[in-house]
Protein backbone atom coordinates (compact mmCIF):
# COMPACT_ATOMS: atom_id res chain seq x y z
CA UNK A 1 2.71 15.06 2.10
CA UNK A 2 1.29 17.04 4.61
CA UNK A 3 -2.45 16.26 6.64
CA UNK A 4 -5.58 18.05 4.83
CA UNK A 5 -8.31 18.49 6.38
CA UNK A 6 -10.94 16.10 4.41
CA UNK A 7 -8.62 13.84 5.87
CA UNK A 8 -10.20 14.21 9.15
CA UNK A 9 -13.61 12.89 8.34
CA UNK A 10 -11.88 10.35 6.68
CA UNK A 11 -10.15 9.02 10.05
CA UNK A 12 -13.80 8.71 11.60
CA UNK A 13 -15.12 6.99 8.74
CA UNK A 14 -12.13 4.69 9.09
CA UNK A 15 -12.00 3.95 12.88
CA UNK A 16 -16.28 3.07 12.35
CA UNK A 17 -15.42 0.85 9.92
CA UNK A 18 -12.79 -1.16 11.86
CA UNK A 19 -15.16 -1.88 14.66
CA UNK A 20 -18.03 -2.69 12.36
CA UNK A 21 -15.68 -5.54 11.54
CA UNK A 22 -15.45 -7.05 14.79
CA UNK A 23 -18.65 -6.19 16.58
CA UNK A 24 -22.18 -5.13 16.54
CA UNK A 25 -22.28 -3.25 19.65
CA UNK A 26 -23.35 0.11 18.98
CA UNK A 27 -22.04 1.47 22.06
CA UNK A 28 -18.68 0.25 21.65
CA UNK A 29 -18.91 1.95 18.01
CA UNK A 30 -19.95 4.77 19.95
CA UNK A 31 -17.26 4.86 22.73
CA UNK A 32 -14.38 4.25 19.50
CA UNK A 33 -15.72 6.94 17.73
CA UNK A 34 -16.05 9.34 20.17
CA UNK A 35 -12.35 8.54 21.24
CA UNK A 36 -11.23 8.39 18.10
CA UNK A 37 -13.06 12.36 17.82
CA UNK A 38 -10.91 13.17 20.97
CA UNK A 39 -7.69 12.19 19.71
CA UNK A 40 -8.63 14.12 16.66
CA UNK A 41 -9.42 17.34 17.93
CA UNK A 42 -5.78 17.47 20.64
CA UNK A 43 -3.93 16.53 18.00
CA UNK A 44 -1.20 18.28 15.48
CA UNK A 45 -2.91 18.68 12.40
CA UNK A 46 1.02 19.47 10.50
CA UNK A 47 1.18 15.82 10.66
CA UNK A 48 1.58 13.09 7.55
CA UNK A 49 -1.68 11.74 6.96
CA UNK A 50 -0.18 8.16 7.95
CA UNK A 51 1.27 9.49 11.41
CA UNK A 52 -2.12 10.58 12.10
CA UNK A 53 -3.90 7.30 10.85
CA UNK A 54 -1.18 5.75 13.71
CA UNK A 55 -3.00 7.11 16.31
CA UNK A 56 -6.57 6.60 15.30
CA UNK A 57 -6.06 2.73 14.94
CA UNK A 58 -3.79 2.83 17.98
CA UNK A 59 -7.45 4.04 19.60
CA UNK A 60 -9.24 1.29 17.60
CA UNK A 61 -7.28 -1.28 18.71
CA UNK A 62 -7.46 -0.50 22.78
CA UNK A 63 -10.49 0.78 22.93
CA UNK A 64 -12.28 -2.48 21.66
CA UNK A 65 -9.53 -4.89 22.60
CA UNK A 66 -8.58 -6.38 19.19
CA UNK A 67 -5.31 -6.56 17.85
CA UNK A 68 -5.88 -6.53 14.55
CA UNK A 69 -9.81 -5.94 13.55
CA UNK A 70 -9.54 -6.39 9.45
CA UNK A 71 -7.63 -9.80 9.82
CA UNK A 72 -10.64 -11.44 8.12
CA UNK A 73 -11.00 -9.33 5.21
CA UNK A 74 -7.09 -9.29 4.97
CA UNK A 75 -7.59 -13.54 4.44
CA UNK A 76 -10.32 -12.91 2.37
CA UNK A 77 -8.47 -10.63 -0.04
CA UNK A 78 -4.85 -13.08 0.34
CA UNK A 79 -7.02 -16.10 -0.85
CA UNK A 80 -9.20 -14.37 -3.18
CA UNK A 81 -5.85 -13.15 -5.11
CA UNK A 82 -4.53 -16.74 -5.01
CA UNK A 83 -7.01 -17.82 -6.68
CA UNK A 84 -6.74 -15.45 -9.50
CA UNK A 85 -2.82 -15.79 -9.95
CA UNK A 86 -2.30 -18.28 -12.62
CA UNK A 87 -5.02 -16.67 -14.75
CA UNK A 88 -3.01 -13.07 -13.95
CA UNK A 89 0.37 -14.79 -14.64
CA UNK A 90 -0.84 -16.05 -17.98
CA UNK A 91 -2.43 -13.04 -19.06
CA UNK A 92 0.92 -11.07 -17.98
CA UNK A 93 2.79 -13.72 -19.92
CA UNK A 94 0.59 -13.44 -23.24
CA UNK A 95 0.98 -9.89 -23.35
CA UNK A 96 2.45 -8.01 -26.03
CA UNK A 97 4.57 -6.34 -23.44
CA UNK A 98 4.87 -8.30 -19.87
CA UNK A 99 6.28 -5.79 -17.63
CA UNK A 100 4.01 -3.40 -18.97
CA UNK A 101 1.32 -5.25 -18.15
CA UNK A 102 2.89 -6.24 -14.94
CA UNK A 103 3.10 -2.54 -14.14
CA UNK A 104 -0.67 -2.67 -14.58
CA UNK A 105 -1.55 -5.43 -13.23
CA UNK A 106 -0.28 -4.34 -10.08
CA UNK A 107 -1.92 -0.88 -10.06
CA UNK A 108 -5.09 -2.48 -10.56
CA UNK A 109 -4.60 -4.95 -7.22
CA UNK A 110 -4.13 -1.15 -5.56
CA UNK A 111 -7.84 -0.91 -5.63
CA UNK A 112 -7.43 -3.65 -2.73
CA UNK A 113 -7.88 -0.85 -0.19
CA UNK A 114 -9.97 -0.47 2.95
CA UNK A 115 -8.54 2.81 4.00
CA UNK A 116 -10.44 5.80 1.47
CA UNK A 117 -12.91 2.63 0.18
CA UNK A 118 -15.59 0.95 1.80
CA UNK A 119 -16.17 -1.60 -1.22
CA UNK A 120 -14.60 -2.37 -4.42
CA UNK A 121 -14.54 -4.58 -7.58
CA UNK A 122 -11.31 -5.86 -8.24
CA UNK A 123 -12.66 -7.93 -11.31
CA UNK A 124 -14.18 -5.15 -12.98
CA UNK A 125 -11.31 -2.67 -11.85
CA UNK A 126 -8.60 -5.32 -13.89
CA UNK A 127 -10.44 -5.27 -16.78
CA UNK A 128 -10.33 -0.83 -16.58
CA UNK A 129 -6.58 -0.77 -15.57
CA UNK A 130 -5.36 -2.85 -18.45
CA UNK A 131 -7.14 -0.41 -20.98
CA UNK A 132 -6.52 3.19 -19.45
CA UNK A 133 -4.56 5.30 -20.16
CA UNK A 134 -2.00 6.62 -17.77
CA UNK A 135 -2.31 10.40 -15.96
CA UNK A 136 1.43 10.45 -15.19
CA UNK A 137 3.81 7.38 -17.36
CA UNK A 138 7.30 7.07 -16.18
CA UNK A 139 7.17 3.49 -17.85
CA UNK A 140 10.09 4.73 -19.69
CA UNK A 141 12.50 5.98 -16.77
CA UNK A 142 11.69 2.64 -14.93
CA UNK A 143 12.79 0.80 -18.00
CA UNK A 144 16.71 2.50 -17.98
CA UNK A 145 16.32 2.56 -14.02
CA UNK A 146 15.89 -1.18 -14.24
CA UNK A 147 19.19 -1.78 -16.37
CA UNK A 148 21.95 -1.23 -14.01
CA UNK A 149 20.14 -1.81 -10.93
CA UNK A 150 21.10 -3.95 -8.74
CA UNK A 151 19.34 -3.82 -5.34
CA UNK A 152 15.53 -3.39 -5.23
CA UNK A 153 13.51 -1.81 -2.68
CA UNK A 154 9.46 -2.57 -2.47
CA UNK A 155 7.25 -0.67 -0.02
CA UNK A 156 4.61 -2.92 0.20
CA UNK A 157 0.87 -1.88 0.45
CA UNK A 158 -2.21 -4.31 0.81
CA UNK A 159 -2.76 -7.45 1.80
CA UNK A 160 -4.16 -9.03 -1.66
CA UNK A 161 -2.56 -6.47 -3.28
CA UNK A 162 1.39 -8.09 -2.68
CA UNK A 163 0.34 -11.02 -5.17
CA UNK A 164 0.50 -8.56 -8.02
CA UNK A 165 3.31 -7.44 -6.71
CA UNK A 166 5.00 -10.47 -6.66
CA UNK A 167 3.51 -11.15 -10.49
CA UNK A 168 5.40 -7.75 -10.92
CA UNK A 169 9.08 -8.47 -9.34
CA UNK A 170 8.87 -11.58 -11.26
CA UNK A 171 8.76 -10.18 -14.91
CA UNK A 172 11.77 -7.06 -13.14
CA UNK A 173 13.58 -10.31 -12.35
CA UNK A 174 13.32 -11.51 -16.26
CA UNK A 175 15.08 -8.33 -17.47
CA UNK A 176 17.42 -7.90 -14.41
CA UNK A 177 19.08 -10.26 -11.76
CA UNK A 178 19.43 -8.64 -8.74
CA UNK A 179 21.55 -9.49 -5.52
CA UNK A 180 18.59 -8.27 -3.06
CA UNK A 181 15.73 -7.76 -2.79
CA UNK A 182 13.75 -5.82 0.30
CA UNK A 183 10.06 -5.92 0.98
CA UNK A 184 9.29 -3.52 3.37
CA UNK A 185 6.06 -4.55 5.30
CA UNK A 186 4.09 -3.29 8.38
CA UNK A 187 5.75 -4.52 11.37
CA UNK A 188 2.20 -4.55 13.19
CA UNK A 189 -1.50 -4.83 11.85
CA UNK A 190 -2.90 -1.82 10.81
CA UNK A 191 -6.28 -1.37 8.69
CA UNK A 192 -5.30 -4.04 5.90
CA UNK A 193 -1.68 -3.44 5.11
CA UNK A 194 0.17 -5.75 4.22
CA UNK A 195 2.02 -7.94 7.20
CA UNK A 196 5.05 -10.39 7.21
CA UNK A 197 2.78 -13.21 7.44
CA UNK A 198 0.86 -11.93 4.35
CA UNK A 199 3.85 -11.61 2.41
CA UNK A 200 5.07 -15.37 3.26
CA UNK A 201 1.25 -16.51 2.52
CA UNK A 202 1.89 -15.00 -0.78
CA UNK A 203 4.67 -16.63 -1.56
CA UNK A 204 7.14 -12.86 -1.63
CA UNK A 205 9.65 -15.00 0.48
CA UNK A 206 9.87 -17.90 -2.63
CA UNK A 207 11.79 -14.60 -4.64
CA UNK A 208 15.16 -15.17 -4.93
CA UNK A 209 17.59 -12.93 -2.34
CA UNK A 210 15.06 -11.29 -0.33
CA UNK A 211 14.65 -9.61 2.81
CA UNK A 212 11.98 -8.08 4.93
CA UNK A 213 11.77 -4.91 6.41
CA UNK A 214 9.21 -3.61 8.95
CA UNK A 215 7.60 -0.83 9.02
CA UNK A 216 5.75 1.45 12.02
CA UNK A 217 2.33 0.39 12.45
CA UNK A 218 1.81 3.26 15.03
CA UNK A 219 2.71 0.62 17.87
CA UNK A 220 6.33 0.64 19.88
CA UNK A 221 8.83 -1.85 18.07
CA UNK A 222 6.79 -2.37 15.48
CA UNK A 223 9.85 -0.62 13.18
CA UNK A 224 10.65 2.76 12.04
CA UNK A 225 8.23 5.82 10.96
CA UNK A 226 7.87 6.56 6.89
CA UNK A 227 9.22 9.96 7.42
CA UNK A 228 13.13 8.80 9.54
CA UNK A 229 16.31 8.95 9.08
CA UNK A 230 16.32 4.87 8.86
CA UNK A 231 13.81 4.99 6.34
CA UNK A 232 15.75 7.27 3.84
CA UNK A 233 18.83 5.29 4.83
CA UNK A 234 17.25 2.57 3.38
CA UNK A 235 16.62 4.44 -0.14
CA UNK A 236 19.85 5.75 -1.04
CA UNK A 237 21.30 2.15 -0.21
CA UNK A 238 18.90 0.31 -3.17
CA UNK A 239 19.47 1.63 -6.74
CA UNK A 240 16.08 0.59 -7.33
CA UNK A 241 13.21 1.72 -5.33
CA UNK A 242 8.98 1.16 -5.62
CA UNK A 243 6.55 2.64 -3.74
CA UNK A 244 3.06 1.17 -3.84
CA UNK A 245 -0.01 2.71 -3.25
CA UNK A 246 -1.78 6.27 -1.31
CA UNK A 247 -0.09 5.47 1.71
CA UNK A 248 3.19 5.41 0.99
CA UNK A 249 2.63 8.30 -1.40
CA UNK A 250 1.45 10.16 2.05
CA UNK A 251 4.73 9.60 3.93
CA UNK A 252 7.63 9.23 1.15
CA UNK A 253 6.21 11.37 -1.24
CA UNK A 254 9.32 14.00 0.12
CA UNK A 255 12.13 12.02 -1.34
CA UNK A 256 13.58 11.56 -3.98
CA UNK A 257 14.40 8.33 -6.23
CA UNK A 258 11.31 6.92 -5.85
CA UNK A 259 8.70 5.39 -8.40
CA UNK A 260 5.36 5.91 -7.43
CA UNK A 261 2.57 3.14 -8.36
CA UNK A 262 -1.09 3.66 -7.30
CA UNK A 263 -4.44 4.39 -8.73
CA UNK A 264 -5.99 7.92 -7.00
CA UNK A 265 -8.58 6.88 -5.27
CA UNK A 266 -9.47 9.67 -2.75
CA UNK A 267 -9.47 13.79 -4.17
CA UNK A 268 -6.80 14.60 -1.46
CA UNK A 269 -4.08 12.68 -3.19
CA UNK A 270 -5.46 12.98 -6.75
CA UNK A 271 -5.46 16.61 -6.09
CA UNK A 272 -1.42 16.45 -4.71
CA UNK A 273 -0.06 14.38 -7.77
CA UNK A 274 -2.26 16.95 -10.00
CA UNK A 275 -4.60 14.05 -11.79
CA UNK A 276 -8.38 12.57 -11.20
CA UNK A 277 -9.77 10.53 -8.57
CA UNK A 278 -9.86 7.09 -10.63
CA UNK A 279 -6.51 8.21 -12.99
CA UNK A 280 -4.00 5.24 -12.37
CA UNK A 281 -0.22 6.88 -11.83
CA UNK A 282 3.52 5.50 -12.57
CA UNK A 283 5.48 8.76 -11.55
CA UNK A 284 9.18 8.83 -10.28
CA UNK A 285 10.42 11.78 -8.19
């Protein structure tokens, strides 16, 4: 998916928000943005919107000296799904249909998202996701996917957001037994994707046969780029593969194979996968 331009106001908003999260100092939120402005304007706009959001953080980061300014909010969100997991685990369990609700269960923790929000309800936003209806249902195709598969591959999103996707893997481990699984995570901090060290503070690494797989966050060694060769290698060796969330839907949206979970939550992408901002989306390509 290529860069648009609201996406642009969107990196300011962004990079202000990071700093607000470690400092009051207007003039350091003044020097970031105004770097951050810089960056924008010499820049390729025939980027991925991720590639881009690389390079504002990058700025984030040096400019106010802090490797990774949402690591409190990332905690917050960790502990504050913790807490909530047996309750989500029963209610999965209870269901009439559990992967179904798993499905939902971890579109709603999508909402966990401090790139297009600034605030959210995750309590309220549940409660919404397990009623609505979907704007694009591939339930069905995931379902005969899911029978012969036997190799699974997760792109990760949030931090908070991996414990429903661990409540998820679960119930695809109930109807299939599969000889890996691969979480790919971000092999740096960037805004509050999801880490290696979240995933093991969730509990990903108690699944049976997994693996973890890092991901660029716009810093050297940090792993490959969405958009590589290594990246696609990685796809056409799982029979199984699950993308979560706007971000990922920004830089893999090009191949194919994929099943796309995420709740639209900004009009750029709703506008791309043709459905509303607030429409909740299952869609393989």
């Amino acid at each position: 998916m290529k860069l648009n331009l609201d996406c642009i106001p969107c990196f300011q908003r962004q990079a202000l928000q990071a700093v607000r999260f470690i400092s009051d100092d207007e003039e350091l939120h003044e020097k970031v943005l105004r770097e951050v402005t810089k960056k924008l304007l010499e820049s390729d706009w025939n980027l991925t919107p991720p590639e881009l959001a690389h390079e504002v953080h990058r700025i984030v980061r040096s400019v106010a000296n802090e490797k990774d300014p949402y690591k409190e909010v990332k905690k917050k969100s960790n502990d504050l799904v913790l807490t909530m997991y047996p309750a989500l685990k029963a209610k999965v369990e209870k269901s009439a249909d559990p992967l179904r609700t798993a499905v939902r269960l971890a579109i709603a923790g999508n909402i966990i998202d401090f790139g297009p929000l600034q605030e959210f309800n995750l309590e309220k936003t549940i409660k919404e996701v397990l009623k609505k209806k979907f704007a694009i249902d591939d339930y069905e195709k995931l379902k005969e996917n899911l029978k012969d598969a036997k190799t699974l591959l997760f792109f990760t999103d949030n931090a908070g957001e991996i414990g429903f996707d661990k409540l998820l893997v679960e119930k695809l481990l109930k109807a299939r037994r599969f000889e890996k699984i691969s979480f790919v995570v971000k092999g740096g901090p960037i805004i509050n994707d999801a880490t290696l060290e979240d995933a093991i503070y969730m509990g990903l690494c108690d699944l049976p046969n997994v693996e973890f797989l890092n991901l660029s966050s716009g810093e050297a060694g940090t792993g490959p780029e969405r958009n590589s060769r290594k990246v696609k290698r990685w796809i056409s060796k799982h029979d199984l593969v699950i993308s979560k969330g706007q971000g990922n839907y920004e830089g893999l949206s090009e191949n194919d194979g994929l099943f796309f979970l995420l709740m639209a939550k900004c009009p750029v992408i709703a506008s791309d996968l043709g459905v509303k901002v607030g429409d909740i989306v299952l869609k393989y390509k």
